[in-house]
C-alpha atoms as a PDB file:
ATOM      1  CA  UNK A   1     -36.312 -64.910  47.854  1.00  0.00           C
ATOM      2  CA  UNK A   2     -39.633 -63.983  46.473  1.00  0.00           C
ATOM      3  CA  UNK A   3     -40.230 -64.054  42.600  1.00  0.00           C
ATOM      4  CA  UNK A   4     -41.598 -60.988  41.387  1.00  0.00           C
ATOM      5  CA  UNK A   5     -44.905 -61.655  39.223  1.00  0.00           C
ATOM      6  CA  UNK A   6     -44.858 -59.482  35.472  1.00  0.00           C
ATOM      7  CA  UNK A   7     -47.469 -57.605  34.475  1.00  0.00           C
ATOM      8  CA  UNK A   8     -47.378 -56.710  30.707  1.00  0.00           C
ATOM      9  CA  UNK A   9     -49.818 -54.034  30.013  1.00  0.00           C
ATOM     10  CA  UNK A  10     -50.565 -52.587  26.605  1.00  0.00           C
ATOM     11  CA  UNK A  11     -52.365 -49.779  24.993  1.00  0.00           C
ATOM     12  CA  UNK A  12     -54.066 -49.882  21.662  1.00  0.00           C
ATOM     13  CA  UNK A  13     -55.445 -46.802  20.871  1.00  0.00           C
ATOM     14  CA  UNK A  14     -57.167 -48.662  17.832  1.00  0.00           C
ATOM     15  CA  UNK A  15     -60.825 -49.884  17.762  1.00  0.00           C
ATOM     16  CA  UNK A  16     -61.516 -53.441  18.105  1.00  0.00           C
ATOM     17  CA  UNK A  17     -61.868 -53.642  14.771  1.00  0.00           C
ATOM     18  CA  UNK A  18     -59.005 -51.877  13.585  1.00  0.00           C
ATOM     19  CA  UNK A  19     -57.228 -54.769  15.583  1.00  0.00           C
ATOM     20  CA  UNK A  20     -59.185 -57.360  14.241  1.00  0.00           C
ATOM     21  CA  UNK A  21     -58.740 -56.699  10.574  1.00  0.00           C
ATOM     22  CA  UNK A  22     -54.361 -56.217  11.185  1.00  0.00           C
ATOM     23  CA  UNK A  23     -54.261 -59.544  12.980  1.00  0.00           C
ATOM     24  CA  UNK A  24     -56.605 -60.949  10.323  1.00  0.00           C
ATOM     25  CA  UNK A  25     -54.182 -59.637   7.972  1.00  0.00           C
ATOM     26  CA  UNK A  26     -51.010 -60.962   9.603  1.00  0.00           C
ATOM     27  CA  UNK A  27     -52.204 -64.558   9.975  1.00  0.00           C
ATOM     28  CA  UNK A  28     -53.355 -64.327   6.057  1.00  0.00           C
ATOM     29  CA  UNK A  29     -49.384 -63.440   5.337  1.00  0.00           C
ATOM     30  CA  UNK A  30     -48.171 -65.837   7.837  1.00  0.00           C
ATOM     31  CA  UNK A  31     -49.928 -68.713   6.139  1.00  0.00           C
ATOM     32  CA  UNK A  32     -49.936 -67.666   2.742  1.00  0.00           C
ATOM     33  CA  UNK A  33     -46.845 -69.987   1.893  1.00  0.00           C
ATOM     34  CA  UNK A  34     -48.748 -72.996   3.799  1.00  0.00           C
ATOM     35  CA  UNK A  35     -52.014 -72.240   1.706  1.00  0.00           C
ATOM     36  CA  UNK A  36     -50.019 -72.344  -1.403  1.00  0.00           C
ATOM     37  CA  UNK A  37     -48.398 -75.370  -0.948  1.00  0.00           C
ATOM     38  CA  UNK A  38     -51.543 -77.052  -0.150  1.00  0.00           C
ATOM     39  CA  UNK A  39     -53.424 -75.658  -3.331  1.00  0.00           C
ATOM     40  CA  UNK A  40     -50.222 -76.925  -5.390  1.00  0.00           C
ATOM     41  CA  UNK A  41     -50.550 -80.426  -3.479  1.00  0.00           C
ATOM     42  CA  UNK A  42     -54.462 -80.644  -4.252  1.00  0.00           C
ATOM     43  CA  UNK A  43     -53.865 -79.710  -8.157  1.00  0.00           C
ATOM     44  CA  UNK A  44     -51.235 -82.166  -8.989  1.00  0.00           C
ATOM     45  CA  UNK A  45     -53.076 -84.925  -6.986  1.00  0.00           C
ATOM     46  CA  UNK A  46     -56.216 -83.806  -9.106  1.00  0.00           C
ATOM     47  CA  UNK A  47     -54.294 -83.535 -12.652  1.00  0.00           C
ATOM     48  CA  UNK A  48     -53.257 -87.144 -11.828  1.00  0.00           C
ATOM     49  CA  UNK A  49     -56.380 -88.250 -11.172  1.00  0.00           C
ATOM     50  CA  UNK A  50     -57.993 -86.622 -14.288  1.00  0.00           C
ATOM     51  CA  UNK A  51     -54.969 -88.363 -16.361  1.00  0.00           C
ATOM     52  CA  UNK A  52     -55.828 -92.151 -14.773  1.00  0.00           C
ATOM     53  CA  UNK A  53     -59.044 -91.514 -15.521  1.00  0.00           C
ATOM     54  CA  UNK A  54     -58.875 -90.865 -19.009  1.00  0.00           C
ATOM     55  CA  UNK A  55     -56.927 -94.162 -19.439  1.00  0.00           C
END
């Protein structure tokens, strides 16, 4: 038995960069939560830093 190859086709009637800016926007939400750990990492490693220095 022969397996039958998919073809997915879609249609965006949107320009290219329509598309661009909503999938720009999607990744932006989707690591928004990853950004802001990060940020939260860098400022307590830098508050600690500030505070050894001081001593």
């Amino acid at each position: 038995m022969k397996k039958q190859k998919l073809n997915y086709r879609f249609h965006n009637p949107n320009t290219a960069e329509v598309t661009a800016d909503y999938i720009l926007k999607v990744f932006i939400e989707v690591n928004a939560k990853k950004v802001e750990r990060v940020m939260q990492e860098v400022a307590e490693k830098s508050a600690e830093e500030d505070k050894q220095e001081k001593k």
